[in-house]
PDB file of N, CA and C in Angstrom:
ATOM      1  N   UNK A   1      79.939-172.871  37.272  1.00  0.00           N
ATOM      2  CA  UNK A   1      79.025-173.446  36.315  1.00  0.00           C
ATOM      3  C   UNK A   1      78.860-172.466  35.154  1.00  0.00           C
ATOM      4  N   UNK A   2      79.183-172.775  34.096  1.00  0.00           N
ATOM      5  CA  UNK A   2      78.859-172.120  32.317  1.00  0.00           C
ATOM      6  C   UNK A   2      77.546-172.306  32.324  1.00  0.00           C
ATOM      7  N   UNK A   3      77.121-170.733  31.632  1.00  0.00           N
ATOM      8  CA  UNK A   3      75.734-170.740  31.647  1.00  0.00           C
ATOM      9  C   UNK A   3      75.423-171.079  29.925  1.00  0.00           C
ATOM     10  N   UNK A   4      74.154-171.603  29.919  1.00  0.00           N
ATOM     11  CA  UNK A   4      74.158-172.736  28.852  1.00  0.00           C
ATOM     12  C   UNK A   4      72.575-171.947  27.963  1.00  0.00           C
ATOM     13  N   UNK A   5      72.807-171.723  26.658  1.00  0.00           N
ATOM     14  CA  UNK A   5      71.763-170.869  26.202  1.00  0.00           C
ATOM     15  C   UNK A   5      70.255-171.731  26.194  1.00  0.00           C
ATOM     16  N   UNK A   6      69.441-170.851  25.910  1.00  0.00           N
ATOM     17  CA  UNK A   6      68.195-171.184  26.051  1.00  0.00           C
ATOM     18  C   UNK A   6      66.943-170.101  25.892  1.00  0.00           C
ATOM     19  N   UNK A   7      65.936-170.171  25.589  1.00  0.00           N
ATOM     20  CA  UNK A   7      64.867-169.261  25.364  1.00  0.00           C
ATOM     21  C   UNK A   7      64.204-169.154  26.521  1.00  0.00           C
ATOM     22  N   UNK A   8      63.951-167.256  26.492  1.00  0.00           N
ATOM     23  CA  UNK A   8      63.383-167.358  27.697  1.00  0.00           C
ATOM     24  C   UNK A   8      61.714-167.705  28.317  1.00  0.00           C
ATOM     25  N   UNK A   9      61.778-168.103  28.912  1.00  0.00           N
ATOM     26  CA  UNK A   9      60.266-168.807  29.694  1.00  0.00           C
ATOM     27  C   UNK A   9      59.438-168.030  29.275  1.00  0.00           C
ATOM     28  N   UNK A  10      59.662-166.514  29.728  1.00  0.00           N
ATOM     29  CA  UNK A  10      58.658-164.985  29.672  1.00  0.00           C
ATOM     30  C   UNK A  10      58.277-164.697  28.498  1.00  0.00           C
ATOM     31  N   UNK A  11      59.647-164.513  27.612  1.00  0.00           N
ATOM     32  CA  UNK A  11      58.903-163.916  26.543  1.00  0.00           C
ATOM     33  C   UNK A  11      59.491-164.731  24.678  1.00  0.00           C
ATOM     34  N   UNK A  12      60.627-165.463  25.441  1.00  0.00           N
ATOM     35  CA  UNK A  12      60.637-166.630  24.085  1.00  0.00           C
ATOM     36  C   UNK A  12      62.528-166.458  23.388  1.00  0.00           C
ATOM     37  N   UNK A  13      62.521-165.315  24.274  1.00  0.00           N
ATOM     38  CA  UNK A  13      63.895-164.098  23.123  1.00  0.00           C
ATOM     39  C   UNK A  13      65.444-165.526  23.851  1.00  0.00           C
ATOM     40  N   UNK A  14      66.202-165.518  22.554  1.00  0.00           N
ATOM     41  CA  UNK A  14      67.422-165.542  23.567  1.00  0.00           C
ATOM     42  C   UNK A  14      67.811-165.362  24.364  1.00  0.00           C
ATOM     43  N   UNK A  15      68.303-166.122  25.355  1.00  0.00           N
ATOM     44  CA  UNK A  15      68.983-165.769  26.617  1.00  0.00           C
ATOM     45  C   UNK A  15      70.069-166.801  26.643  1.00  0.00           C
ATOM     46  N   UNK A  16      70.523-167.046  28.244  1.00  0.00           N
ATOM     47  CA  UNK A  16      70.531-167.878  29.405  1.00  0.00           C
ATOM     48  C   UNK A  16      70.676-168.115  30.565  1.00  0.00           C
ATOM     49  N   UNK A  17      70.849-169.260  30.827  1.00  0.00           N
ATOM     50  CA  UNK A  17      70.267-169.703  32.387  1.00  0.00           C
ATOM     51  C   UNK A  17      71.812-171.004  32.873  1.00  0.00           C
ATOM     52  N   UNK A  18      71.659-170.541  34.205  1.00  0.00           N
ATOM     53  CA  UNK A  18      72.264-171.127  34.786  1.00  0.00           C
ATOM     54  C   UNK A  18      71.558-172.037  36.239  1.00  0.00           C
ATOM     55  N   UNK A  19      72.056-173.040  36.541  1.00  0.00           N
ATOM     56  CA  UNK A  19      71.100-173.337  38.148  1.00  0.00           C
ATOM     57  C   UNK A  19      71.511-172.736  39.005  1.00  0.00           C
ATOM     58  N   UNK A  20      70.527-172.074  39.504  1.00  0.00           N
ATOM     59  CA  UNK A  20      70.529-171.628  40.943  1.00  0.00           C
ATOM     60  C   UNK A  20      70.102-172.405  41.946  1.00  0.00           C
ATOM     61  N   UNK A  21      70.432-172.514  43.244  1.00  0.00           N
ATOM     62  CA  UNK A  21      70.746-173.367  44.388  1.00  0.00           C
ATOM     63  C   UNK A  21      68.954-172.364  45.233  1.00  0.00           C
ATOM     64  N   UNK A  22      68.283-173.208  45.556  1.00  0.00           N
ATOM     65  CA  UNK A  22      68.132-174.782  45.581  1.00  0.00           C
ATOM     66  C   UNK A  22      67.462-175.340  44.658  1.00  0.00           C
ATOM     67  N   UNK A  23      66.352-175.102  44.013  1.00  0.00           N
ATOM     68  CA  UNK A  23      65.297-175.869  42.953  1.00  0.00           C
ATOM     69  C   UNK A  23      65.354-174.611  41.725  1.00  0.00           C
ATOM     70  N   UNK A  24      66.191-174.065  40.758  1.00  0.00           N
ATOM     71  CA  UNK A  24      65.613-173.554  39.448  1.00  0.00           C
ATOM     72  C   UNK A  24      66.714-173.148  39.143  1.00  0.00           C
ATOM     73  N   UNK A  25      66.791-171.907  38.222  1.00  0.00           N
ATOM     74  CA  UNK A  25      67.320-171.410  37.395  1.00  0.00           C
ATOM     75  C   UNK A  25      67.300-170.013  37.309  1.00  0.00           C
ATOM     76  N   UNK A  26      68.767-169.178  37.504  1.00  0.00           N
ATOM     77  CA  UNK A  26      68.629-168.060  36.992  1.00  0.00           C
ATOM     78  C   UNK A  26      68.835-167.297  35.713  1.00  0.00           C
ATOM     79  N   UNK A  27      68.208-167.014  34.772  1.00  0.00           N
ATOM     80  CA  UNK A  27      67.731-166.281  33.323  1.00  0.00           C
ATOM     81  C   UNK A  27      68.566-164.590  33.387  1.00  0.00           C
ATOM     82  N   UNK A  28      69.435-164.744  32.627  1.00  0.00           N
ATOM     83  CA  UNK A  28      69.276-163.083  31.785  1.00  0.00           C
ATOM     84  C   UNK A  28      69.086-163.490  30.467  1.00  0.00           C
ATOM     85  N   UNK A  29      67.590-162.527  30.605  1.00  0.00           N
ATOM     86  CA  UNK A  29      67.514-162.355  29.222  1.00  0.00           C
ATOM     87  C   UNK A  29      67.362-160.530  28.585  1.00  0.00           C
ATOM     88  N   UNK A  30      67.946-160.478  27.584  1.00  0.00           N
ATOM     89  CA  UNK A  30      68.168-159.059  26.524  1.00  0.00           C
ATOM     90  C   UNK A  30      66.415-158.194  26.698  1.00  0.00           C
ATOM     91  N   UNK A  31      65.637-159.252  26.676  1.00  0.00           N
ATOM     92  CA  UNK A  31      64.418-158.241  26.934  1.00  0.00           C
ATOM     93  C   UNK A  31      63.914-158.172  28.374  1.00  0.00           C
ATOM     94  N   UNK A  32      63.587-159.301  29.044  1.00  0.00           N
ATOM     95  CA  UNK A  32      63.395-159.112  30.362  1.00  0.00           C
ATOM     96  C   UNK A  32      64.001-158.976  31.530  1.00  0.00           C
ATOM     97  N   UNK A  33      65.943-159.091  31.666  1.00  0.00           N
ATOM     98  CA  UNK A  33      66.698-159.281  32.270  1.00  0.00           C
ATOM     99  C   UNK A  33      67.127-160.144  32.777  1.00  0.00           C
ATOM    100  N   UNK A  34      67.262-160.267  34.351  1.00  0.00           N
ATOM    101  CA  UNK A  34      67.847-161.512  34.846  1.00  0.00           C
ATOM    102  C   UNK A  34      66.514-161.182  36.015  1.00  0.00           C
ATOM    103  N   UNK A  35      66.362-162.968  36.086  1.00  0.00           N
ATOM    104  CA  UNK A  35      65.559-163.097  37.060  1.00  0.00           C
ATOM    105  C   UNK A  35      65.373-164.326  37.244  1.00  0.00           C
ATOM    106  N   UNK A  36      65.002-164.749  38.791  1.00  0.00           N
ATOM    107  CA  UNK A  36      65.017-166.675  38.856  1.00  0.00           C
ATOM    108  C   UNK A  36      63.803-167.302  38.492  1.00  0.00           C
ATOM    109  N   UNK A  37      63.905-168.579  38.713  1.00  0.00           N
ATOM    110  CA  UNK A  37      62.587-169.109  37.910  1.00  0.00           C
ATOM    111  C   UNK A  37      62.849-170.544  38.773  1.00  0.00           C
ATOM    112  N   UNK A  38      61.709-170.929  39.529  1.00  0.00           N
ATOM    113  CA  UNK A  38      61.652-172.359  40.173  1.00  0.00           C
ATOM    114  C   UNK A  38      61.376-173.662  38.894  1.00  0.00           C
ATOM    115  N   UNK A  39      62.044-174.634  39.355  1.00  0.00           N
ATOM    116  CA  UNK A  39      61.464-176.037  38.601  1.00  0.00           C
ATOM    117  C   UNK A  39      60.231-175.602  38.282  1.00  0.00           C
ATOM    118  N   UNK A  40      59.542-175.959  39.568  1.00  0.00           N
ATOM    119  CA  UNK A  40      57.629-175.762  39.509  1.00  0.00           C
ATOM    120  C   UNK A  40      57.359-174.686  38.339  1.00  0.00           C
ATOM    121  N   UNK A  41      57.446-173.594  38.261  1.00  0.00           N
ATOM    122  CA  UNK A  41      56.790-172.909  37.757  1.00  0.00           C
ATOM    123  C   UNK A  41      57.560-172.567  36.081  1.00  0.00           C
ATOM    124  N   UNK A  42      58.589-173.435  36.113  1.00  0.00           N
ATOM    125  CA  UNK A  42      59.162-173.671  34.862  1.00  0.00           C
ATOM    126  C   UNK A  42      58.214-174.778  34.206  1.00  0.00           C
ATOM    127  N   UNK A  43      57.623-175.563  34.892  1.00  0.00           N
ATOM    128  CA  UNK A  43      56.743-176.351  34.353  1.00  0.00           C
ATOM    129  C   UNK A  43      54.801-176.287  34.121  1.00  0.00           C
ATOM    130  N   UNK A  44      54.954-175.042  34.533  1.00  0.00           N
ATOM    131  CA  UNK A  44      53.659-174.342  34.624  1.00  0.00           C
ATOM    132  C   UNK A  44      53.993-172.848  34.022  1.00  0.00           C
ATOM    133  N   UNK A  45      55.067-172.805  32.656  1.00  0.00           N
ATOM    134  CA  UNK A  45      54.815-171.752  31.993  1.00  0.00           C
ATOM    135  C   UNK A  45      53.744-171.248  31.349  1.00  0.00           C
ATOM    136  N   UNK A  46      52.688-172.030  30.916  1.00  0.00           N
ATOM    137  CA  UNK A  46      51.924-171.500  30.210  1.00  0.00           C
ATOM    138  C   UNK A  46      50.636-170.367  31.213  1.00  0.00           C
ATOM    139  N   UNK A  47      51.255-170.716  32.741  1.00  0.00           N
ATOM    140  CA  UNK A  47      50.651-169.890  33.549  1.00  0.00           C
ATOM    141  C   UNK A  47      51.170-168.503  34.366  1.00  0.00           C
ATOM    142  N   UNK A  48      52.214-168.611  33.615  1.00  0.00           N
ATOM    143  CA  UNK A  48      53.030-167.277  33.897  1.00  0.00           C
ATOM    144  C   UNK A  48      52.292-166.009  33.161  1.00  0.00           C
ATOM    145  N   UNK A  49      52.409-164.893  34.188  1.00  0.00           N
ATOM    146  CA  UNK A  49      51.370-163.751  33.838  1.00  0.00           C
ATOM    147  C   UNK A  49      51.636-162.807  32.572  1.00  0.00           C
ATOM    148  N   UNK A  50      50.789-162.317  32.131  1.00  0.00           N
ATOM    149  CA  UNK A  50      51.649-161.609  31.271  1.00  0.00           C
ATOM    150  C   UNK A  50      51.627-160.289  31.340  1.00  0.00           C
ATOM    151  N   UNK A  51      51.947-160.479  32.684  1.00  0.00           N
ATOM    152  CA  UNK A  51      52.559-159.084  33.491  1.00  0.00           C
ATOM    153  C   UNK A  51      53.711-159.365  33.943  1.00  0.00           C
ATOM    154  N   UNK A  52      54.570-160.489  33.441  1.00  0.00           N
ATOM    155  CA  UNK A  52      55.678-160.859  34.386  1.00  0.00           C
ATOM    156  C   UNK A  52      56.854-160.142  33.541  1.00  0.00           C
ATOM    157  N   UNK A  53      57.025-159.732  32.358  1.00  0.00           N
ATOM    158  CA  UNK A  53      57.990-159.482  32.158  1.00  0.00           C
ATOM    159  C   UNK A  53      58.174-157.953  32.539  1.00  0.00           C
ATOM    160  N   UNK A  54      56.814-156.948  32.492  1.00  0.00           N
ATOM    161  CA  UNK A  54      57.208-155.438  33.429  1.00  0.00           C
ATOM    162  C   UNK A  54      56.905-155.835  35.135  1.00  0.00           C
ATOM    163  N   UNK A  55      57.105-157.135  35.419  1.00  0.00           N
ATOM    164  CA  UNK A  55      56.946-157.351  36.666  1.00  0.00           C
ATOM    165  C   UNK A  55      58.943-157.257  37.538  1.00  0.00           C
ATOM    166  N   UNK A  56      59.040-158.113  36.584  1.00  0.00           N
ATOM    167  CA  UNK A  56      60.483-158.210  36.797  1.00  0.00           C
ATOM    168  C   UNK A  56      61.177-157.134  36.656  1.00  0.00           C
ATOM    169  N   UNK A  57      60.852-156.368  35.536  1.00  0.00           N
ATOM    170  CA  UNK A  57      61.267-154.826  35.212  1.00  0.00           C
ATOM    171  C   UNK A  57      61.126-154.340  36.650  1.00  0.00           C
ATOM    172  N   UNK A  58      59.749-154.103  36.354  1.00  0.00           N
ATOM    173  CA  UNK A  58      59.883-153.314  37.703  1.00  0.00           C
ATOM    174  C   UNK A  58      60.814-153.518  39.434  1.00  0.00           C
ATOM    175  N   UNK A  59      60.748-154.823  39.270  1.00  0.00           N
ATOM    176  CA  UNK A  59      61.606-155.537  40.841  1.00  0.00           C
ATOM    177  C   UNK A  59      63.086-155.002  40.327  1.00  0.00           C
ATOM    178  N   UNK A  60      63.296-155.194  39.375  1.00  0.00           N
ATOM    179  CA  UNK A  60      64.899-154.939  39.201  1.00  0.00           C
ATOM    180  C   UNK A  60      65.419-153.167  39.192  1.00  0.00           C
ATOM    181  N   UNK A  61      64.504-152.418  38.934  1.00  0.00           N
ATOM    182  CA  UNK A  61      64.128-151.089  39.049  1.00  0.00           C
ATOM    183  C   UNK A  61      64.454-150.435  40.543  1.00  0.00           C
ATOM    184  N   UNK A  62      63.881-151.458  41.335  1.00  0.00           N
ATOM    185  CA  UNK A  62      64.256-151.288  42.847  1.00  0.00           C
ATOM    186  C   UNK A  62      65.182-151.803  43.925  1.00  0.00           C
ATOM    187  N   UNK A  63      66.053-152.183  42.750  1.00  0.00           N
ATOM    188  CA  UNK A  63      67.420-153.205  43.043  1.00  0.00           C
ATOM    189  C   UNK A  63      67.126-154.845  43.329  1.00  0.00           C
ATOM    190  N   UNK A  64      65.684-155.154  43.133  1.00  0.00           N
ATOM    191  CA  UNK A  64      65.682-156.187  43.412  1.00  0.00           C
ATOM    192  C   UNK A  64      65.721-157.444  42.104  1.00  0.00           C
ATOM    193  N   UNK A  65      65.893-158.554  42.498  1.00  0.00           N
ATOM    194  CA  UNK A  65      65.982-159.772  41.542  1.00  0.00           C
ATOM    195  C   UNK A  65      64.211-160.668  41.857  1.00  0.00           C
ATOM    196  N   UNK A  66      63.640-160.459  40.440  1.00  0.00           N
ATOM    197  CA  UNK A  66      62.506-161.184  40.920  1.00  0.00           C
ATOM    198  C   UNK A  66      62.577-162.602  40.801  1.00  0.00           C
ATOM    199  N   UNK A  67      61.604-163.452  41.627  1.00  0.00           N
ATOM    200  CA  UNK A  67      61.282-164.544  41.365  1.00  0.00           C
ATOM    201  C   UNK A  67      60.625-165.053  41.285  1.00  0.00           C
ATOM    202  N   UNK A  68      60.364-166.136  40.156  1.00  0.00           N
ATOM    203  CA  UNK A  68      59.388-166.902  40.004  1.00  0.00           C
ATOM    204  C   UNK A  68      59.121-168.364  39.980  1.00  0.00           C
ATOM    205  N   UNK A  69      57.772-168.158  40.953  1.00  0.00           N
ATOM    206  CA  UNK A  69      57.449-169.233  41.584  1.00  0.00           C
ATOM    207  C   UNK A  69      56.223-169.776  42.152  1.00  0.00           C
ATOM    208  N   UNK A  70      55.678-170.794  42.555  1.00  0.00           N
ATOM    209  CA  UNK A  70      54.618-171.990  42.393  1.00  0.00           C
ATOM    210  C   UNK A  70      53.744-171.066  43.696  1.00  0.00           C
ATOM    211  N   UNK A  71      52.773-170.913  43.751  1.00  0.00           N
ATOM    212  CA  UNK A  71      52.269-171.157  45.112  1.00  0.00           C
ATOM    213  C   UNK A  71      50.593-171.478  44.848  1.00  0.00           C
ATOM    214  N   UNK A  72      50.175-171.769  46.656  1.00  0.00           N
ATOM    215  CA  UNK A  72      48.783-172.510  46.192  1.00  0.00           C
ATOM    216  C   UNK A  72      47.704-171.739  45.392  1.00  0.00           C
ATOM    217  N   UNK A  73      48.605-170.316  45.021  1.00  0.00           N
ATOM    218  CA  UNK A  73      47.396-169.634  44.144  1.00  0.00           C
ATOM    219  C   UNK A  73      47.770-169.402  42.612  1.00  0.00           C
ATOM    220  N   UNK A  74      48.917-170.169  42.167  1.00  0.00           N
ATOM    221  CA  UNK A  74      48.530-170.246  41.392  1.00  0.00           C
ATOM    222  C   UNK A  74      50.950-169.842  40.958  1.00  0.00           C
ATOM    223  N   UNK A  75      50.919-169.246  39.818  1.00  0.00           N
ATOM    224  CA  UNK A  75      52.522-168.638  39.379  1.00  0.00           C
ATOM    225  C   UNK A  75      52.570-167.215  39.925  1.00  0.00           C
ATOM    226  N   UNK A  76      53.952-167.297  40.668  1.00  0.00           N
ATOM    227  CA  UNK A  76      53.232-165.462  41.128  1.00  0.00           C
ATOM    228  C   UNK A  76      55.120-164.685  41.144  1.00  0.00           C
ATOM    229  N   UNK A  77      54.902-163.843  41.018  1.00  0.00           N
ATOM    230  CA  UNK A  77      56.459-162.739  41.159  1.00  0.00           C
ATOM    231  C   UNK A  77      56.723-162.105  42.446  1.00  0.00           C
ATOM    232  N   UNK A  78      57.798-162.556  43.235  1.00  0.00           N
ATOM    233  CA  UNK A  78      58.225-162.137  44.293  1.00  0.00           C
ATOM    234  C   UNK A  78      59.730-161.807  44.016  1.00  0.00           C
ATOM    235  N   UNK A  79      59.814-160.681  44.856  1.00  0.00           N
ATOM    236  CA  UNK A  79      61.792-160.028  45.702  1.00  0.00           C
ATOM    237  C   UNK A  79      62.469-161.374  45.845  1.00  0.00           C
ATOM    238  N   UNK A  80      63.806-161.932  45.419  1.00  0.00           N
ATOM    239  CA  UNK A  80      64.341-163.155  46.178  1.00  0.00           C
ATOM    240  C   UNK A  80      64.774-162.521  47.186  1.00  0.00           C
ATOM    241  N   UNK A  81      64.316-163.402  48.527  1.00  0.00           N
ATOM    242  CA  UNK A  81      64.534-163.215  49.731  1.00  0.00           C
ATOM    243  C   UNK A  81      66.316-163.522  50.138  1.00  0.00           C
ATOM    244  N   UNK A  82      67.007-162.306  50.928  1.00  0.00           N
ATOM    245  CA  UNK A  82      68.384-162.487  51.345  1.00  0.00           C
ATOM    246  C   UNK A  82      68.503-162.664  52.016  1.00  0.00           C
TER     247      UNK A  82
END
């Protein structure tokens, strides 16, 4: 699959995104990197933290890929689980 441009969710800059298996999309973007992003919480951007982009920094810092995603408390940044 060709990844297909687009602005990023986080912080607005060029990127893109490709689908990731099962529900979203994975993002590199030039300022925040690469990181996934669920349907859900692609549709509840305006509730994304705005700690998420040194959130992701930081996960990727520790080799990890963050993700983002819906839960009953609300948009939150987690490790994708391997």
């Amino acid at each position: 699959m060709l990844p297909e441009p687009v602005n990023c969710p986080i912080c607005s800059a060029a990127g893109e995104r490709i689908r990731a298996a099962p529900h979203g999309y994975r993002y590199t973007c030039p300022r925040c990197g690469i990181f996934c992003i669920s349907n859900g919480a692609l549709g509840c951007q305006q509730d994304i933290p705005p700690s998420a982009r040194d959130d992701v920094r930081r996960l990727r810092s520790y080799g990890h890929t963050a993700q983002i995603e819906v839960s009953r408390d609300g948009v939150r940044i987690v490790p994708v689980r391997g």
